[in-house]
PDB file of N, CA and C in Angstrom:
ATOM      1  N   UNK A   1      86.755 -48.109 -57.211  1.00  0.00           N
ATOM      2  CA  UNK A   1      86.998 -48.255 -55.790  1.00  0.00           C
ATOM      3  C   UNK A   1      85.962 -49.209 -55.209  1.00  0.00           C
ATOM      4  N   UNK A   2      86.311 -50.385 -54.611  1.00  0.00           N
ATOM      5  CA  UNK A   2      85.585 -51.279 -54.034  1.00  0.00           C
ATOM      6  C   UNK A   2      84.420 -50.651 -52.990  1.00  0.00           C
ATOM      7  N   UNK A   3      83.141 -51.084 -52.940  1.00  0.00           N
ATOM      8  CA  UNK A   3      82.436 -50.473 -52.024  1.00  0.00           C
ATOM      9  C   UNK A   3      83.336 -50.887 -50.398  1.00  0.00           C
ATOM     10  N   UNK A   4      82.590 -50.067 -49.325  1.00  0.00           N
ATOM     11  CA  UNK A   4      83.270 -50.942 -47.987  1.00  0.00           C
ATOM     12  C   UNK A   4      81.791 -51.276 -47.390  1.00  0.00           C
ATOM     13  N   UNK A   5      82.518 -52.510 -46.733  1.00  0.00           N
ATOM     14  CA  UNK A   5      81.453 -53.536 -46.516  1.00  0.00           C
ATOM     15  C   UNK A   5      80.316 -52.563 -45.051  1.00  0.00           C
ATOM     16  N   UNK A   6      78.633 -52.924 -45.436  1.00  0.00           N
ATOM     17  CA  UNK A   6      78.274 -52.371 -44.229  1.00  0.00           C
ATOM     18  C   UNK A   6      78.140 -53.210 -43.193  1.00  0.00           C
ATOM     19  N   UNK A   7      79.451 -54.147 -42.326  1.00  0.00           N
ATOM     20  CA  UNK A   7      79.554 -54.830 -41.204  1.00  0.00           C
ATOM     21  C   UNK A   7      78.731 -55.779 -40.961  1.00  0.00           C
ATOM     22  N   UNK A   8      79.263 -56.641 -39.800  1.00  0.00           N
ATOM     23  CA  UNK A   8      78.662 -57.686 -39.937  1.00  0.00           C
ATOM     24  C   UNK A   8      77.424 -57.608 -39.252  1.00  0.00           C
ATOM     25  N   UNK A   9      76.709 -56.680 -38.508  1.00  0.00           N
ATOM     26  CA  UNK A   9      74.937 -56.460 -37.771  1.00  0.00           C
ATOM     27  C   UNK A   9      74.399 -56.317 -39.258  1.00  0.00           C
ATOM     28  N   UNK A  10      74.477 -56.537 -40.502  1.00  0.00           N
ATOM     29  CA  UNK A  10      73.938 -56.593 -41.466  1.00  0.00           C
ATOM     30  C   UNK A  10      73.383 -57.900 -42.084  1.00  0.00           C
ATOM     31  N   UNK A  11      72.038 -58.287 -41.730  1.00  0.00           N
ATOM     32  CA  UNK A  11      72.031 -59.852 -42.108  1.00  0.00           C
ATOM     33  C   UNK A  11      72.086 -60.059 -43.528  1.00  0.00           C
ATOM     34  N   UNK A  12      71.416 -59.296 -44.780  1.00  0.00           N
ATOM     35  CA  UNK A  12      71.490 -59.370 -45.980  1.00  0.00           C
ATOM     36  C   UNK A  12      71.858 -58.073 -46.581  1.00  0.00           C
ATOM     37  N   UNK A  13      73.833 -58.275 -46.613  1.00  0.00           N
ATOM     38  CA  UNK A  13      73.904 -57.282 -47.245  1.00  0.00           C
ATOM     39  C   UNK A  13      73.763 -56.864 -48.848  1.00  0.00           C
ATOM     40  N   UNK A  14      73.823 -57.687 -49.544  1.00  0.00           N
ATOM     41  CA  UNK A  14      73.222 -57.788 -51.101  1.00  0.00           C
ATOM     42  C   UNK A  14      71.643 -56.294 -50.938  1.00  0.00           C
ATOM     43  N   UNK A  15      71.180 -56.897 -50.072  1.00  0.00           N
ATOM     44  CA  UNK A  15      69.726 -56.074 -50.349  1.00  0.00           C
ATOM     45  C   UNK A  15      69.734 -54.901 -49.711  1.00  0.00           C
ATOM     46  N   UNK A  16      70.864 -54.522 -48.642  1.00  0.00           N
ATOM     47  CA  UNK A  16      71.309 -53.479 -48.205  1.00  0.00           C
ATOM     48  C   UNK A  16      72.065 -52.560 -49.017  1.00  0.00           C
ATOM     49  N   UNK A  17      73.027 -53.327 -50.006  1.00  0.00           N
ATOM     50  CA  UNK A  17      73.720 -52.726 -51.151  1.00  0.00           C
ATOM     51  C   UNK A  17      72.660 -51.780 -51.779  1.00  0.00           C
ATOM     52  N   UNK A  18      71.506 -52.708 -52.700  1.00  0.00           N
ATOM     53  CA  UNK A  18      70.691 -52.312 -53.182  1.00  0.00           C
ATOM     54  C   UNK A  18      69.643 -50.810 -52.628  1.00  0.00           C
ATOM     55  N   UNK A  19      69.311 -51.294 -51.442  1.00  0.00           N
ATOM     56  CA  UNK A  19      68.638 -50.324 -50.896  1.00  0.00           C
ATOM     57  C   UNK A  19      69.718 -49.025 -51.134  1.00  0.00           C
ATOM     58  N   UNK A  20      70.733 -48.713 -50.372  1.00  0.00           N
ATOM     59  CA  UNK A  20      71.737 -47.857 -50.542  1.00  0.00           C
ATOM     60  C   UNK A  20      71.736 -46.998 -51.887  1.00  0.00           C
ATOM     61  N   UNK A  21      71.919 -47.510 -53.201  1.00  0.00           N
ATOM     62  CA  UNK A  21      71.979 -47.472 -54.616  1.00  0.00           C
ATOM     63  C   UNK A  21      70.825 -46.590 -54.400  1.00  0.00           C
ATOM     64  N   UNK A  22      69.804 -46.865 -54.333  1.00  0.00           N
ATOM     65  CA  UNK A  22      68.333 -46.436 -54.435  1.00  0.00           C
ATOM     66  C   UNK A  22      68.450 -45.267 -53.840  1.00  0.00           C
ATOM     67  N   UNK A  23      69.100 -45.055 -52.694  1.00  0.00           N
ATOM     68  CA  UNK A  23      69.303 -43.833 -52.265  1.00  0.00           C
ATOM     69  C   UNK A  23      68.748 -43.693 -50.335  1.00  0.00           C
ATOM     70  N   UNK A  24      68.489 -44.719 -50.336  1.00  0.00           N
ATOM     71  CA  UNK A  24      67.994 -44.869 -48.687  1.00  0.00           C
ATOM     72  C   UNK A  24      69.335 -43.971 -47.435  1.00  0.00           C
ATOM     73  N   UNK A  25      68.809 -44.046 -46.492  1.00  0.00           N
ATOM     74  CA  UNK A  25      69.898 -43.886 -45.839  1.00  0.00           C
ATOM     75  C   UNK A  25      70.602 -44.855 -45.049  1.00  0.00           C
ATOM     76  N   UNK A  26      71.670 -45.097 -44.613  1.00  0.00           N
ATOM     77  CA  UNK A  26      72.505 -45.943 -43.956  1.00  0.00           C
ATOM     78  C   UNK A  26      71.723 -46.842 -43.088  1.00  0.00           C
ATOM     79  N   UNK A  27      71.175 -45.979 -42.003  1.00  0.00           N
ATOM     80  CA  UNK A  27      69.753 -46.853 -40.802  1.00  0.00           C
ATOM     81  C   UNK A  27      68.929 -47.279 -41.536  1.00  0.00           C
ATOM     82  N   UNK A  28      67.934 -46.570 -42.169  1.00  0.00           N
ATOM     83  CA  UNK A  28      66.761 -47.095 -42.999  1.00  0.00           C
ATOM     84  C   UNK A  28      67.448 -48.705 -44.062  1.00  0.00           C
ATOM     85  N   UNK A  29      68.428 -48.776 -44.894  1.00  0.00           N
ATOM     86  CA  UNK A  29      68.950 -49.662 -45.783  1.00  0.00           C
ATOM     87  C   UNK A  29      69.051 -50.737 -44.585  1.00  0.00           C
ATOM     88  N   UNK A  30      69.837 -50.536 -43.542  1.00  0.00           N
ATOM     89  CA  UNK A  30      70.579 -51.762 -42.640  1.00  0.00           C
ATOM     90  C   UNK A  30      69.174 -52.081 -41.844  1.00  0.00           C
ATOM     91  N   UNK A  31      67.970 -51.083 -41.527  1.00  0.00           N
ATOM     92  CA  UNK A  31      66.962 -51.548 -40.276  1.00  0.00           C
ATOM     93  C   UNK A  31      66.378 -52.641 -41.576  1.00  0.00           C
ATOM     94  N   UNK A  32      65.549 -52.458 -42.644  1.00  0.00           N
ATOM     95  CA  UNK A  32      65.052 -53.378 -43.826  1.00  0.00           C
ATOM     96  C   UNK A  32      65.989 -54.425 -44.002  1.00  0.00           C
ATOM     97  N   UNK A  33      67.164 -54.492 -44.155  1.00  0.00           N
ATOM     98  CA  UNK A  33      68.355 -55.349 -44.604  1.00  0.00           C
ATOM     99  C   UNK A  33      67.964 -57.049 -43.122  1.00  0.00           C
ATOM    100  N   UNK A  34      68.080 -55.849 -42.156  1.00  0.00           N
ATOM    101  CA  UNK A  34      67.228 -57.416 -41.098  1.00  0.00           C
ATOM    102  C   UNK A  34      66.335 -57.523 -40.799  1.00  0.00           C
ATOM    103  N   UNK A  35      65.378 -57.277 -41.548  1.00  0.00           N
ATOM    104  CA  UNK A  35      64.124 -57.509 -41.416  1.00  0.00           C
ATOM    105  C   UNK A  35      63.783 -58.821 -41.939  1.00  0.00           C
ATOM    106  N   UNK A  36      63.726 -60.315 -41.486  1.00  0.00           N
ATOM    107  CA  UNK A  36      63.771 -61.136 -42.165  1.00  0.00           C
ATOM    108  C   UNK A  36      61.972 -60.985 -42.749  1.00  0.00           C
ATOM    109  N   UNK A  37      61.956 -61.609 -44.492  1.00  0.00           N
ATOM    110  CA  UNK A  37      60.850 -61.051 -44.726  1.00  0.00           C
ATOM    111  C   UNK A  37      59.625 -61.857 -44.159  1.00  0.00           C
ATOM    112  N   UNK A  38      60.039 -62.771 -43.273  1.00  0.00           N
ATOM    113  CA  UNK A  38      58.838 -64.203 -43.097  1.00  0.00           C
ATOM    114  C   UNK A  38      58.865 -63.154 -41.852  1.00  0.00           C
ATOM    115  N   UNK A  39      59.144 -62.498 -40.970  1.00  0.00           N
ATOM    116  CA  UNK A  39      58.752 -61.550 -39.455  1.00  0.00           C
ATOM    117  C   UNK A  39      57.927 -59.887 -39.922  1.00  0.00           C
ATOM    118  N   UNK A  40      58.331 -60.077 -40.978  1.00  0.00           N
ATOM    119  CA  UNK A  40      58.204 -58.632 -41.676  1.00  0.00           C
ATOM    120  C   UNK A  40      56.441 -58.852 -41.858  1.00  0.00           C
ATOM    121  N   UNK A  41      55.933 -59.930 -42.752  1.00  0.00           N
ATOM    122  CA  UNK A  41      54.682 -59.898 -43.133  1.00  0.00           C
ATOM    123  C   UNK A  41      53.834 -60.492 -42.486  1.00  0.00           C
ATOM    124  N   UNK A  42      54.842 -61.053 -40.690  1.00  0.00           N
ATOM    125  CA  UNK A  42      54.062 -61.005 -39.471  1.00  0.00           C
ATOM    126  C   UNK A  42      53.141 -60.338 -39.138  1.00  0.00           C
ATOM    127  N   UNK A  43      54.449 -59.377 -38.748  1.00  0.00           N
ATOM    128  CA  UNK A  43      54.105 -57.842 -37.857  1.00  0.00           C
ATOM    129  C   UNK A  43      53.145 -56.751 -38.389  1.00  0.00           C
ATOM    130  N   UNK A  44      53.367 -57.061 -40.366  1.00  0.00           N
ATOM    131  CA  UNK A  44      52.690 -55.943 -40.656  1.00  0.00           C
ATOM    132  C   UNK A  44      51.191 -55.948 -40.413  1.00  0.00           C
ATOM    133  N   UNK A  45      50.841 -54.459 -40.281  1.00  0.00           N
ATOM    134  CA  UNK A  45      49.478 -53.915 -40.303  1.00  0.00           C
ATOM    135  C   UNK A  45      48.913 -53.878 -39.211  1.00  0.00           C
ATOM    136  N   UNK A  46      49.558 -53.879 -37.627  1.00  0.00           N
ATOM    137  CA  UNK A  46      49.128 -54.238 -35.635  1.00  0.00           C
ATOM    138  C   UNK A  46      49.185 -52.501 -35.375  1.00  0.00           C
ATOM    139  N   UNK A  47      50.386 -51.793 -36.061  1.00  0.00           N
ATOM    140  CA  UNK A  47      50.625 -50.765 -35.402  1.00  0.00           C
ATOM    141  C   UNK A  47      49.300 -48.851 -35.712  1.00  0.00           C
ATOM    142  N   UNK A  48      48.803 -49.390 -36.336  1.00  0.00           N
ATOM    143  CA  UNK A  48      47.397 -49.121 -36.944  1.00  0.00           C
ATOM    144  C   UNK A  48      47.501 -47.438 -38.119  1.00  0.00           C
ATOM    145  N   UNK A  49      47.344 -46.727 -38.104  1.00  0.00           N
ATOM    146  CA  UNK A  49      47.342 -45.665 -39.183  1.00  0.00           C
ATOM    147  C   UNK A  49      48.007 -44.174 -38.257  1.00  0.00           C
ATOM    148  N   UNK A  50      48.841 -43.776 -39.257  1.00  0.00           N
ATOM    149  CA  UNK A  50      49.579 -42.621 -38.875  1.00  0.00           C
ATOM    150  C   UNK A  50      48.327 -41.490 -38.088  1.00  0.00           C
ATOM    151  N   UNK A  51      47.551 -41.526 -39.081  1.00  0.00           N
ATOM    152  CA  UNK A  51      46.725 -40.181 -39.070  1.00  0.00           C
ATOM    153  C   UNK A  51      46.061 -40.237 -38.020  1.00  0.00           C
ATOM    154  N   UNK A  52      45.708 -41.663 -37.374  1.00  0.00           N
ATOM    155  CA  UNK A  52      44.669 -42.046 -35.820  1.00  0.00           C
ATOM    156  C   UNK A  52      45.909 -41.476 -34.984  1.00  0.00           C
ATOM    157  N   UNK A  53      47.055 -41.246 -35.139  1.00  0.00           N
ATOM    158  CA  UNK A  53      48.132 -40.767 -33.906  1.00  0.00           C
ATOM    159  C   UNK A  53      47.992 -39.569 -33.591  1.00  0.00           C
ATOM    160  N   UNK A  54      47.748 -39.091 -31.982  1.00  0.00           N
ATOM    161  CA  UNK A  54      48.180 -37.848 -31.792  1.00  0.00           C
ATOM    162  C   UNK A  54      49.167 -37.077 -32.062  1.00  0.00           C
ATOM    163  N   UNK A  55      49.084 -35.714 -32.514  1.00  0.00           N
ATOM    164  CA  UNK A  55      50.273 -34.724 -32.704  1.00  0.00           C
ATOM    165  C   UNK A  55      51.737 -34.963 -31.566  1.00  0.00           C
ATOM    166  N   UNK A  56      51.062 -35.348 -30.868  1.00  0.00           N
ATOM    167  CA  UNK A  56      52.429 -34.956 -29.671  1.00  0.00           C
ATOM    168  C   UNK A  56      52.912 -36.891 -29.339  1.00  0.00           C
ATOM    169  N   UNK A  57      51.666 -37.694 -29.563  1.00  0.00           N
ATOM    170  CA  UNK A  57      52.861 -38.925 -30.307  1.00  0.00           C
ATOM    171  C   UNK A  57      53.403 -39.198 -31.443  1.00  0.00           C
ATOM    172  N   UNK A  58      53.085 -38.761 -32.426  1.00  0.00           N
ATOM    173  CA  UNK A  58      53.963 -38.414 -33.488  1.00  0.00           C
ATOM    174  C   UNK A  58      55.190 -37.819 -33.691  1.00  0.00           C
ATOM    175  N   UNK A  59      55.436 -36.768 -32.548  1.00  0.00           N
ATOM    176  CA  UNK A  59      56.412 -35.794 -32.282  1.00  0.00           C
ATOM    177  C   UNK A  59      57.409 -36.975 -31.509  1.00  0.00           C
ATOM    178  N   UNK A  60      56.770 -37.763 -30.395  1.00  0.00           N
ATOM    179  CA  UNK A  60      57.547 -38.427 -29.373  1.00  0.00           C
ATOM    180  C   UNK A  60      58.103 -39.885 -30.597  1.00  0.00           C
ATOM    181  N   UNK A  61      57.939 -40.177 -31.626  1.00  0.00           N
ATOM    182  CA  UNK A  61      58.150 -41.372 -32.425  1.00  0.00           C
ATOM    183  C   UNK A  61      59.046 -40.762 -33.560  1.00  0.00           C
ATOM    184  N   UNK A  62      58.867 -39.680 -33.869  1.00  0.00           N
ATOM    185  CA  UNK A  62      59.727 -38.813 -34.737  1.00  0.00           C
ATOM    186  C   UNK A  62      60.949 -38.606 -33.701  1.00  0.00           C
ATOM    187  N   UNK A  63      60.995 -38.551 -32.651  1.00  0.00           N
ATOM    188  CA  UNK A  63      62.194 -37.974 -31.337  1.00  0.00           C
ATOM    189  C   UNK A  63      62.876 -39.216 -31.710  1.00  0.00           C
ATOM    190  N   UNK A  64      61.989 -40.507 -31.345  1.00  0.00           N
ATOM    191  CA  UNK A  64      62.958 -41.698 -31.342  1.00  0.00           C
ATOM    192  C   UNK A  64      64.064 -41.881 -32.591  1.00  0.00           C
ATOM    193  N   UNK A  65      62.931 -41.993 -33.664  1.00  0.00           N
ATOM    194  CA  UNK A  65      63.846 -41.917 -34.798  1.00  0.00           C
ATOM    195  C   UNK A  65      64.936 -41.077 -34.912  1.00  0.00           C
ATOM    196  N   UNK A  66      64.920 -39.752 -34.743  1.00  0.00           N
ATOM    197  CA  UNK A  66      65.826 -38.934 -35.092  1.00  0.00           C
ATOM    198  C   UNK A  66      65.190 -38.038 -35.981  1.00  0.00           C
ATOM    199  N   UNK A  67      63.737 -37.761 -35.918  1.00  0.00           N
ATOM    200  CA  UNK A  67      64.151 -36.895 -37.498  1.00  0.00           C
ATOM    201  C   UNK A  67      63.564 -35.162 -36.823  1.00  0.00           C
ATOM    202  N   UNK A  68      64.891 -34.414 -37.820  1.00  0.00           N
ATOM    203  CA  UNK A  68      64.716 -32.980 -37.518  1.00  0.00           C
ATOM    204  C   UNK A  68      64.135 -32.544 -37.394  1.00  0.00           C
ATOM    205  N   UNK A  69      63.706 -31.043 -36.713  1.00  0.00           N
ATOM    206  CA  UNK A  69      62.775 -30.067 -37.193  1.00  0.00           C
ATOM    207  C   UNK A  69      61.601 -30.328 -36.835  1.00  0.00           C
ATOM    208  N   UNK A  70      61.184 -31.240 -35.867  1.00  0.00           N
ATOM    209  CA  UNK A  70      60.126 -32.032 -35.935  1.00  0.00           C
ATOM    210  C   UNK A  70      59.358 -31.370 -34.698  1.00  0.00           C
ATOM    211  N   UNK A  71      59.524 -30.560 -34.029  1.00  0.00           N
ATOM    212  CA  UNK A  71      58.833 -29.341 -33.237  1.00  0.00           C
ATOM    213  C   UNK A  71      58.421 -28.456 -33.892  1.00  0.00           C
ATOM    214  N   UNK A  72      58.767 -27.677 -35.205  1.00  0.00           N
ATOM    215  CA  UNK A  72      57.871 -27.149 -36.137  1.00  0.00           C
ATOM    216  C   UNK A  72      56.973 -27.426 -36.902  1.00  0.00           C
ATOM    217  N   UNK A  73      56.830 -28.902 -37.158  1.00  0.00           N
ATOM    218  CA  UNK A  73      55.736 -29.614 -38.162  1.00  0.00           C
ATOM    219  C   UNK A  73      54.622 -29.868 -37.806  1.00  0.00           C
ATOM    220  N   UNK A  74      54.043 -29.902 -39.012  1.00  0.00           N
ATOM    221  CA  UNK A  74      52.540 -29.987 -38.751  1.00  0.00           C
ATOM    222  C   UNK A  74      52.407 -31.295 -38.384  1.00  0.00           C
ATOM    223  N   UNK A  75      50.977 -31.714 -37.819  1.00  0.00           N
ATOM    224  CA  UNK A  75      50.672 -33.343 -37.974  1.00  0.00           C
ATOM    225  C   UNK A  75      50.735 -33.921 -39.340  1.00  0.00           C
ATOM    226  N   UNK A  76      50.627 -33.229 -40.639  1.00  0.00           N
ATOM    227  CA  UNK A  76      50.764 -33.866 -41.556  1.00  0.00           C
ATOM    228  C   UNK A  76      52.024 -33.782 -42.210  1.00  0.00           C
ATOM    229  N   UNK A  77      52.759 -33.216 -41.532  1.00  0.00           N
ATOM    230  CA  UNK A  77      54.268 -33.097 -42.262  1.00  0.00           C
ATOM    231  C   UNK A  77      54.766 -34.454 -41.317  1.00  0.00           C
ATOM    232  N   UNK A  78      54.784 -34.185 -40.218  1.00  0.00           N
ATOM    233  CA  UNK A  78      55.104 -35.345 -39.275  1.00  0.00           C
ATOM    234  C   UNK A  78      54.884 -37.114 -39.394  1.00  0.00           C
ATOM    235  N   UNK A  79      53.818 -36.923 -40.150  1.00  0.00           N
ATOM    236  CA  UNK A  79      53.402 -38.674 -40.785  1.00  0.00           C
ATOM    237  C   UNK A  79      53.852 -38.639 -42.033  1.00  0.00           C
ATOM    238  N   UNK A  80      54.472 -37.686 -42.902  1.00  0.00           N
ATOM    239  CA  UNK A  80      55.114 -37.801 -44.290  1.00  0.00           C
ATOM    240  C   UNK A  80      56.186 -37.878 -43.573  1.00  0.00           C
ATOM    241  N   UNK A  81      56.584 -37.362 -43.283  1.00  0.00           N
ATOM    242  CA  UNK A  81      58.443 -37.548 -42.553  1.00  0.00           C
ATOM    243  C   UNK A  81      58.342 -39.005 -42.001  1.00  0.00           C
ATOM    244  N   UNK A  82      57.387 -39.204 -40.963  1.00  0.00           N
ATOM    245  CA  UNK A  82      57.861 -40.449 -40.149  1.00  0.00           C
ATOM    246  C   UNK A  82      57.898 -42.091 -41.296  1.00  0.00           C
ATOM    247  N   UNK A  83      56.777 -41.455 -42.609  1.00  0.00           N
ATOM    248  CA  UNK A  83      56.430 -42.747 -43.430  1.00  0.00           C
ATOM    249  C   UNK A  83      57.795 -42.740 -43.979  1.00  0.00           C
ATOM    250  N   UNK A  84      58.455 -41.264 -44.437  1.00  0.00           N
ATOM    251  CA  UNK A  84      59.145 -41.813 -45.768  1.00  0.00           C
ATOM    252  C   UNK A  84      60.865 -41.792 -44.546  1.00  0.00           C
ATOM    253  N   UNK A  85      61.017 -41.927 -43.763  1.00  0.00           N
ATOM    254  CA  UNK A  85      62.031 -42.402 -42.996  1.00  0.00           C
ATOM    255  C   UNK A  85      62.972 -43.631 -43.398  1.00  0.00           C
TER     256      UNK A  85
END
């Protein structure tokens, strides 16, 4: 069965394929997929270290994302969740 295509807001879907395979999820594969990599190794390293974040901005950046459960977690469950997103 042919894969179905993940649309056209996908700038490189080849590496979105890939990501997918690997096991990523749908957002995470497609947010990397446009990440062109010459903006990517811009940006990296401004937004500074999980662990310098307060508990309750961690909670408010975990909200954005989406990820569950995230009113019961610790601060250190909260920067493993938010890294491996």
């Amino acid at each position: 069965m042919p894969q179905k295509s993940p649309g056209p807001s996908v700038k490189d879907p080849k590496q979105y394929e890939a990501l997918r395979k690997k096991g990523e999820s749908k957002e995470k594969a497609a947010r990397i997929a446009n990440t062109s990599r010459r903006s990517a190794s811009k940006k990296g390293g401004k937004a500074g270290s999980y662990e310098d974040w307060s508990k309750e901005d961690l909670r408010k950046r975990a909200a954005e994302i989406g990820i569950e459960g995230r009113s019961k977690m610790s601060k250190g469950e909260l920067v493993k969740a938010l890294r491996n997103h």
